[in-house]
Protein backbone atom coordinates (compact mmCIF):
# COMPACT_ATOMS: atom_id res chain seq x y z
CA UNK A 1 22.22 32.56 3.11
CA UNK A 2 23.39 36.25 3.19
CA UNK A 3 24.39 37.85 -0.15
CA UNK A 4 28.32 37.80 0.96
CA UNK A 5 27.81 34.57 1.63
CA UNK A 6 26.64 33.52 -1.39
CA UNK A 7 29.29 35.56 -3.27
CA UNK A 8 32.21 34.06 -1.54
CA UNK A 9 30.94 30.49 -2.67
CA UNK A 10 30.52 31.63 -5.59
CA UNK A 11 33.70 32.50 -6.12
CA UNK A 12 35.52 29.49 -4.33
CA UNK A 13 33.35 27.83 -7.12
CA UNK A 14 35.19 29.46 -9.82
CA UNK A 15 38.58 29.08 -8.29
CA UNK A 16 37.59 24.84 -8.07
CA UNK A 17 37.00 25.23 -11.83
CA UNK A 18 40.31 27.18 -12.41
CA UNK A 19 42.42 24.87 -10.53
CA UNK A 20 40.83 21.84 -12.06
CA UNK A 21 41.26 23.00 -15.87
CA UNK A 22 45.03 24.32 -14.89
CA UNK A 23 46.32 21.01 -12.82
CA UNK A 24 43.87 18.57 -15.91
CA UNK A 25 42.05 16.75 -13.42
CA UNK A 26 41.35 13.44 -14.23
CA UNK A 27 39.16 10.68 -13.44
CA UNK A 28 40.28 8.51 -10.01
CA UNK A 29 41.59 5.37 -11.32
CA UNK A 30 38.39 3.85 -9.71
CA UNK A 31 36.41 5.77 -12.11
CA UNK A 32 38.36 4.92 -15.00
CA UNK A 33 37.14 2.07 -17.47
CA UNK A 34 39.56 -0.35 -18.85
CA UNK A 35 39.15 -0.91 -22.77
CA UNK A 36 38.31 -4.35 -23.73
CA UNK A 37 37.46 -5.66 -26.72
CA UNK A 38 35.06 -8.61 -27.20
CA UNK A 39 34.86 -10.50 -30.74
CA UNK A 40 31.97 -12.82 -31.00
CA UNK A 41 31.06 -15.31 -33.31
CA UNK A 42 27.69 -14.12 -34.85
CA UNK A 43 25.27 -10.99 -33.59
CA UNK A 44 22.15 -13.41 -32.59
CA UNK A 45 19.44 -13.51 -29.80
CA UNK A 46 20.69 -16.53 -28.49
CA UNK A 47 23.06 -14.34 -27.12
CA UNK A 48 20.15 -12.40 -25.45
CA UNK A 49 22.55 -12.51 -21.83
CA UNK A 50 25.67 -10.85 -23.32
CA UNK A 51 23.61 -7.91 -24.99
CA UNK A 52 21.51 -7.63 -21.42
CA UNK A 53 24.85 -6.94 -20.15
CA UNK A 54 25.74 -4.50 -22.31
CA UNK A 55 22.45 -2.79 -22.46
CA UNK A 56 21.87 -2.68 -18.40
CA UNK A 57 25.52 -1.22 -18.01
CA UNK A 58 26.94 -4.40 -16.06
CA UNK A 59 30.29 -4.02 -18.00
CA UNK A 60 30.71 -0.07 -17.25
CA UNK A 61 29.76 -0.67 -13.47
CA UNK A 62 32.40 -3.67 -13.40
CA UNK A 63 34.95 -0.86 -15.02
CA UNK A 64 35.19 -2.22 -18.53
CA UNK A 65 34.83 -0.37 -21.46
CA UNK A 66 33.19 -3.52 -23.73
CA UNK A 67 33.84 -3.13 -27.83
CA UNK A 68 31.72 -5.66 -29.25
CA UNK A 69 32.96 -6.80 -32.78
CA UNK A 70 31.37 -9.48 -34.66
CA UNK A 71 33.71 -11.99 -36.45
CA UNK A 72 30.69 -13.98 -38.35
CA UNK A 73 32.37 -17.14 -37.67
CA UNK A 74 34.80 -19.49 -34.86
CA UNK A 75 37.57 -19.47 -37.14
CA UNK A 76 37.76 -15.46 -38.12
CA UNK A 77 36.71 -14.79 -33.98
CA UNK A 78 39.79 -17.34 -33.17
CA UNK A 79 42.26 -15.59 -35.98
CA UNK A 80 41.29 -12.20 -34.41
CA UNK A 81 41.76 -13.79 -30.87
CA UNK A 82 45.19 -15.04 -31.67
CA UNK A 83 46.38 -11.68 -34.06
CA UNK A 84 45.30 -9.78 -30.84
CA UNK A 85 43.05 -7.89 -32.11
CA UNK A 86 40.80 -8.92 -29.54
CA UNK A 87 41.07 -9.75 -25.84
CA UNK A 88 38.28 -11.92 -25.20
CA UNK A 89 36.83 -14.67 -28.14
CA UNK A 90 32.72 -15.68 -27.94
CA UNK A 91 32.70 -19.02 -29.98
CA UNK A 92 32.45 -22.56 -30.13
CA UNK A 93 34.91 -24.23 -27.97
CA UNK A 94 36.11 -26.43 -30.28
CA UNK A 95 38.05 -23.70 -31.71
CA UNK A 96 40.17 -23.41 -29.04
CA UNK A 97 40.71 -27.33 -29.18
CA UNK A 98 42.26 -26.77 -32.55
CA UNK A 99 44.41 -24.11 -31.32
CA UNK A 100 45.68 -26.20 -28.86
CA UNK A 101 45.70 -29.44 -31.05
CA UNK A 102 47.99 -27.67 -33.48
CA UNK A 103 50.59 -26.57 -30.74
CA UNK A 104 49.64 -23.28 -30.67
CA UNK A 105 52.24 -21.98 -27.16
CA UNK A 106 49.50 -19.04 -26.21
CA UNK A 107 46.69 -20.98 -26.66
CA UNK A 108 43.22 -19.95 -25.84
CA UNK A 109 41.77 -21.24 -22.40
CA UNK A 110 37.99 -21.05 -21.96
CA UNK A 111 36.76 -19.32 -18.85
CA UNK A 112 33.29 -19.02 -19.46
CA UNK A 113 30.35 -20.69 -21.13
CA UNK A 114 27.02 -19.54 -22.07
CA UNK A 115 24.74 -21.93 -23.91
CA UNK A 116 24.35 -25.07 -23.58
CA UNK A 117 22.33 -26.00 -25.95
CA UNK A 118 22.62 -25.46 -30.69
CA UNK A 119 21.14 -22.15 -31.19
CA UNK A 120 20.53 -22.77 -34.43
CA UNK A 121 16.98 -24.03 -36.92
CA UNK A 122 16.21 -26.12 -39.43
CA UNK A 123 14.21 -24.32 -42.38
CA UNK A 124 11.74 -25.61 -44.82
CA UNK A 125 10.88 -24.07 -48.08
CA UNK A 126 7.03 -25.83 -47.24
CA UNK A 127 5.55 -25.80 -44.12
CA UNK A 128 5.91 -29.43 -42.68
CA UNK A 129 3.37 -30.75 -40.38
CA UNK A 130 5.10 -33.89 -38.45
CA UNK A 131 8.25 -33.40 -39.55
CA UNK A 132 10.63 -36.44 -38.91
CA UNK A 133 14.87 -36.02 -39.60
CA UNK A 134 14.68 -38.88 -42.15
CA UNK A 135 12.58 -36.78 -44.57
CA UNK A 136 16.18 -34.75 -45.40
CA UNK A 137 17.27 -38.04 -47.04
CA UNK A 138 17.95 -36.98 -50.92
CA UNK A 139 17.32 -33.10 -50.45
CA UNK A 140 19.85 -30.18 -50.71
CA UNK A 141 21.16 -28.70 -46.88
CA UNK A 142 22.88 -25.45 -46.63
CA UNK A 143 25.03 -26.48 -43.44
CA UNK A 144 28.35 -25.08 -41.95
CA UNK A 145 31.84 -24.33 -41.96
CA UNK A 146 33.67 -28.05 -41.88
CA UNK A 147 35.06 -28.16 -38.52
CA UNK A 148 32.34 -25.63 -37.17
CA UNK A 149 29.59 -26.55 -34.28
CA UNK A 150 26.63 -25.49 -36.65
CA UNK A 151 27.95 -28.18 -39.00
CA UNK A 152 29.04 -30.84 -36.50
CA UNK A 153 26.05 -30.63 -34.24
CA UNK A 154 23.86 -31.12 -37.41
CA UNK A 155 25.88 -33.97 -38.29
CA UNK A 156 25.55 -35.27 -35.37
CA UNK A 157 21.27 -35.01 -35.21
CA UNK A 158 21.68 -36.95 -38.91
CA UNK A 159 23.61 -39.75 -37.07
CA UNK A 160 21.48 -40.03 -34.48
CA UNK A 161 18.83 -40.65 -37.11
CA UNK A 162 20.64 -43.14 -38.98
CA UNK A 163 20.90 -40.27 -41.68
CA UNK A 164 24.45 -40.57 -43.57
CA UNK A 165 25.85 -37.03 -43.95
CA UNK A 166 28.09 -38.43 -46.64
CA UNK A 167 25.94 -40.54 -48.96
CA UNK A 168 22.08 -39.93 -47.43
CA UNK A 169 22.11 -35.93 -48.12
CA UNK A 170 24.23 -32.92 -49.73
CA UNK A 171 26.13 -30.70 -47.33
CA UNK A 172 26.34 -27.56 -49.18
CA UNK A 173 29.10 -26.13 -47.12
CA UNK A 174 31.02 -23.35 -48.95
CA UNK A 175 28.56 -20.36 -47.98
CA UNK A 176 30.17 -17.89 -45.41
CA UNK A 177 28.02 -17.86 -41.97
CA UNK A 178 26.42 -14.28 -42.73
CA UNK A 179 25.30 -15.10 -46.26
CA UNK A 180 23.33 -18.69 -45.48
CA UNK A 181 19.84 -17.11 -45.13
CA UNK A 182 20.11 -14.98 -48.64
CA UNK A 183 21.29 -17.65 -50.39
CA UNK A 184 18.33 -20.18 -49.29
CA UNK A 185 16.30 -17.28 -50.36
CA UNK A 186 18.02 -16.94 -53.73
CA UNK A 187 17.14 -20.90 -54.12
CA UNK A 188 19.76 -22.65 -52.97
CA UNK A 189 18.82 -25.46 -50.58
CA UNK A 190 15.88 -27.18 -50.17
CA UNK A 191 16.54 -26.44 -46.35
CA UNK A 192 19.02 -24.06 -44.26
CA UNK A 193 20.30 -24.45 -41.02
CA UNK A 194 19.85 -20.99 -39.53
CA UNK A 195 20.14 -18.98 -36.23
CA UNK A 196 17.88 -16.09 -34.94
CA UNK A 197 16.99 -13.61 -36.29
CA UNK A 198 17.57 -15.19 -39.92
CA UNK A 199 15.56 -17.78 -39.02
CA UNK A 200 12.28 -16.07 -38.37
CA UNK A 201 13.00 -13.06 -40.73
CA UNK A 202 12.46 -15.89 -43.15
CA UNK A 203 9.11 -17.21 -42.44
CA UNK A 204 8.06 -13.79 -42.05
CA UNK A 205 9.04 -12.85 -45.90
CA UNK A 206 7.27 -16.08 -46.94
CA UNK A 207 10.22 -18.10 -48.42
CA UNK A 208 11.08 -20.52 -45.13
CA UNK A 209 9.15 -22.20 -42.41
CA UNK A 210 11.39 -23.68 -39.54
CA UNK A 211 10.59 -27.18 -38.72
CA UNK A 212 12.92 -28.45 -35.92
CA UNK A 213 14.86 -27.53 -33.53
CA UNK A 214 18.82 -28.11 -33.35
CA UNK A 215 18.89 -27.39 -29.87
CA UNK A 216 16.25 -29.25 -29.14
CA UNK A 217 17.12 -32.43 -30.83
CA UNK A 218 20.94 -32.81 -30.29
CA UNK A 219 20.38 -32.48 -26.48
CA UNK A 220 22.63 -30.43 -24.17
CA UNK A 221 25.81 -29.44 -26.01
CA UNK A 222 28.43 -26.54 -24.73
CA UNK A 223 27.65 -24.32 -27.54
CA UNK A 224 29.29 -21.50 -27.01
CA UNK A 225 31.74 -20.27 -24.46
CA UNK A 226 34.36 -17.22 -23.75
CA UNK A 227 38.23 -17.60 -24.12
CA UNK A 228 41.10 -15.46 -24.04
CA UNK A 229 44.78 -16.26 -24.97
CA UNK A 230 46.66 -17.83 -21.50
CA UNK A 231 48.46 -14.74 -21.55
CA UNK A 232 46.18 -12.44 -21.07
CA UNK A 233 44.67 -14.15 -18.63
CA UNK A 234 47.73 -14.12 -16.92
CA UNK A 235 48.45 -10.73 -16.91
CA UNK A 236 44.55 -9.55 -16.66
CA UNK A 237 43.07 -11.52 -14.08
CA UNK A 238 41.20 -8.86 -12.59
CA UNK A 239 39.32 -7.64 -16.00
CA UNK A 240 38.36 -11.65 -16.60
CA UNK A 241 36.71 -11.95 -13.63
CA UNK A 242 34.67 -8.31 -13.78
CA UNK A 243 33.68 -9.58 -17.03
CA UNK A 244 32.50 -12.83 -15.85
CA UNK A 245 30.61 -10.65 -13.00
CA UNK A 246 29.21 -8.51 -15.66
CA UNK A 247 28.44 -11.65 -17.74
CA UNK A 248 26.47 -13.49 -14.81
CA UNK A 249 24.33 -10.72 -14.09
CA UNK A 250 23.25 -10.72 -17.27
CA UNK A 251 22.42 -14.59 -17.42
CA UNK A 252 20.64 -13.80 -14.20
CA UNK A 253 18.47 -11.36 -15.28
CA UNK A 254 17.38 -13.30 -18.47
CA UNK A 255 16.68 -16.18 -16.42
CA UNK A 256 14.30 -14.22 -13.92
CA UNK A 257 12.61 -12.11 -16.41
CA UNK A 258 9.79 -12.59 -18.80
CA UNK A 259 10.91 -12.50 -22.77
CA UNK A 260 8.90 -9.19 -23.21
CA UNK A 261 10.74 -7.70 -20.63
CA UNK A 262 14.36 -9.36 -21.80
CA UNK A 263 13.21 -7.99 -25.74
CA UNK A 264 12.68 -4.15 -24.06
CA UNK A 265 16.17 -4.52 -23.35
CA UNK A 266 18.03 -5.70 -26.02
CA UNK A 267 15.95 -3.96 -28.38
CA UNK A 268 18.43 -1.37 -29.29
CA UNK A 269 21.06 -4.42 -30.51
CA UNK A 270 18.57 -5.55 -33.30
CA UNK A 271 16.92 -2.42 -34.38
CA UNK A 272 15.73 -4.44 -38.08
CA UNK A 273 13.89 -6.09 -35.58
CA UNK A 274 10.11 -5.44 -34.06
CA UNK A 275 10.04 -5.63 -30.25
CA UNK A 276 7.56 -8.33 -30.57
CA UNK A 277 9.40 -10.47 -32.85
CA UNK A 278 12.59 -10.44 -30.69
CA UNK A 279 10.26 -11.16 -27.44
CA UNK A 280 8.86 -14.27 -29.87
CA UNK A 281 12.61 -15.31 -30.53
CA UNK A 282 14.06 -15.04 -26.67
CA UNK A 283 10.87 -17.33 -25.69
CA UNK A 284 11.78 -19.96 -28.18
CA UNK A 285 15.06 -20.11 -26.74
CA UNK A 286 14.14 -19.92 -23.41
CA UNK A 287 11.61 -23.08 -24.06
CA UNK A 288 13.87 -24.57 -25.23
CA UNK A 289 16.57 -24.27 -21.94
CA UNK A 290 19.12 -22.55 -23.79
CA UNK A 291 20.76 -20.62 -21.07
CA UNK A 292 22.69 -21.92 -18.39
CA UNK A 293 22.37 -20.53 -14.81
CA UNK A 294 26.19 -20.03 -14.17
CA UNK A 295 29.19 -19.88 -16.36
CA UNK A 296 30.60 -22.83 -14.91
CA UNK A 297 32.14 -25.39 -17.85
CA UNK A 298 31.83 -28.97 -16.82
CA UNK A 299 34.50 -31.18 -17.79
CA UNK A 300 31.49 -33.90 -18.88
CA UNK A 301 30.61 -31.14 -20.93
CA UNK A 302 33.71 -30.31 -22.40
CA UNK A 303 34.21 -34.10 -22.66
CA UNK A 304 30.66 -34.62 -24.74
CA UNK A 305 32.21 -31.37 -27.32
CA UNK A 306 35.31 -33.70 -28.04
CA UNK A 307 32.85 -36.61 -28.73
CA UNK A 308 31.37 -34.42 -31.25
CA UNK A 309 34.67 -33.48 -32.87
CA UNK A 310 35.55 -36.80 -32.61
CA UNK A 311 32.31 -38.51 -34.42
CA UNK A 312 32.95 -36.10 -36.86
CA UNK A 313 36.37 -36.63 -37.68
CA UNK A 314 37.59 -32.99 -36.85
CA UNK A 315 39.68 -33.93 -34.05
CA UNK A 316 43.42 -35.56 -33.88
CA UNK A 317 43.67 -35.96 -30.17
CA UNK A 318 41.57 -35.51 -27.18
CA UNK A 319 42.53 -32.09 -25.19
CA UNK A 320 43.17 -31.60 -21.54
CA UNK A 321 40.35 -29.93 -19.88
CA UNK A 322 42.31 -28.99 -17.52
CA UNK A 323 44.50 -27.14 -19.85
CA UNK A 324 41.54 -25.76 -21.92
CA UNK A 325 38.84 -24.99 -19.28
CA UNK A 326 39.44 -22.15 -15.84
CA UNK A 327 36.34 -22.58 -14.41
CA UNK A 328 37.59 -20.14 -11.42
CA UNK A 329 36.09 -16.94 -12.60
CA UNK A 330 32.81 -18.17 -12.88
CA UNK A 331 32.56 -20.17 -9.51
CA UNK A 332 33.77 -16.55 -7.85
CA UNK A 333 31.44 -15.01 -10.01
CA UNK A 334 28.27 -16.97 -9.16
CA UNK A 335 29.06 -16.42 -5.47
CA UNK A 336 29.59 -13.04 -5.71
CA UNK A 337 26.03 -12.42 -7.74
CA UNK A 338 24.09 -14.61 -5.13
């Protein structure tokens, strides 16, 4: 390139720069992210596909701009959900049954689920070799919310073990969701129901051991899903479906990856926690068949949740799935990710 040459590209580069800062250019509206905002019921590994997402950059390459808040509980995520302070809800479903149960007119619909099985661990203050369900009978349990899937799916184990949850144990049920593992610590309880990374974090200080399984022993349950008010759906079909896209990648990834490599990524989401530990935690949920392989919710699915409600005595009437449950994002979703 001769020296003019250079100098009259030089210059046409300067006059690019001159025009762009005097006209504002802006992003395309291709390029431009749309701002949504995702409250979810707890921060947990069992949620190891969401924070893959996030961590990968599936959201920003679907053209959302994802604010993750955590509600630490179905009913604040649902109040937030409904106040509109957030556009998409991660929770139990059966908060969205309420919703609707109480006549709610923009009620939340359920577009996508993610586990499908408890995520959650009973804990010991001994470590129990052989542990059988009928050994809770007389001791002290800190549960769940009334009304909340922790709760109702460990009612439901007790049943299944001819284990009264009214007269056979105490429910201690007035601890907020966050504050379950410290107060076990502090001595209440002679055993916690807990979720990961509580769980572990308290056999490693010495003061819990877990001993079964929730997720494990109440079977396949529709743990936890994603809603939005029918309005927003309405008027945002587009930014439902990219994050379903965005959400499917990341349950394919975590289902074709090895728990070391699945811990690497969602390291940065749990920085209290070791690497190793975290890789420990996703393979106990992946033994365990935690994750789905789509999004798709099942109306025998949805249909086992009310059963749960309904054994508990937390629901009025049976809901419509067809009111409750879109499973179109998901089925375009999975095709789309194939």
């Amino acid at each position: 390139m001769t020296g003019r040459l250079k100098r009259i590209t030089a210059v046409l580069s300067v006059l690019t720069i001159l025009v762009c800062s005097l006209s504002g250019c802006t992003k395309t509206p291709s390029e431009e992210l749309t701002k949504v905002t995702l409250n979810e019921v707890a921060h947990s590994i069992f949620y190891a596909p969401q924070y893959v997402a996030i961590e990968l950059g599936y959201f920003e390459e679907e053209g959302i701009d994802l604010e993750l808040v955590t509600g630490f509980g179905a009913d604040k995520t649902m109040s937030a959900l409904v106040a509109g302070e957030a556009d998409i809800g991660f929770m139990g479903s059966e908060s969205s049954i309420y919703l609707y149960n109480e006549g709610a007119e923009d009620y939340a619909v359920n577009f996508a689920q993610l586990t499908q099985r408890a995520g959650n661990f009973l804990v010991a203050r001994e470590a129990t070799e052989n542990f059988q369900w009928e050994d809770l009978k007389g001791k002290e349990i800190i549960g769940g919310r009334p009304g909340g899937m922790p709760e109702m799916v460990l009612e439901y184990i007790l049943k299944l073990n001819d284990i009264d949850p009214e007269t056979d144990v105490t429910l201690v049920q007035n601890i907020d969701f966050g504050n379950t593992s410290g107060a076990f610590a502090g001595g209440t309880g002679d055993y916690t129901v807990e979720f990961e990374p509580s769980a572990t974090a308290l056999e490693q200080e010495g003061v819990g051991y877990v001993v079964a399984s929730l997720g494990v022993d109440s079977g396949y349950v529709p743990y936890t899903a994603y809603c939005a008010r029918q309005r927003y759906i309405e008027e945002n079909p587009e930014v439902i479906q990219k994050f379903t896209n965005a959400m499917q990648r990341g349950m394919d990834y975590v289902n074709t990856h090895t728990p070391e490599e699945i811990a690497e990524v969602i390291a940065p989401q749990f920085e209290e926690t070791d690497v190793k530990t975290i890789a420990l935690i996703v393979e106990r949920y992946a033994s365990q068949d935690t994750w789905k392989e789509d999004l798709i919710f099942e109306e025998d699915s949805f249909q086992l949740l009310q059963n749960i409600l309904d054994e508990a005595g937390e629901l009025e009437t049976f809901a419509p799935y067809e009111n409750l449950v879109d499973t179109s994002y998901a089925e375009k979703a999975l095709e789309e990710t194939k």
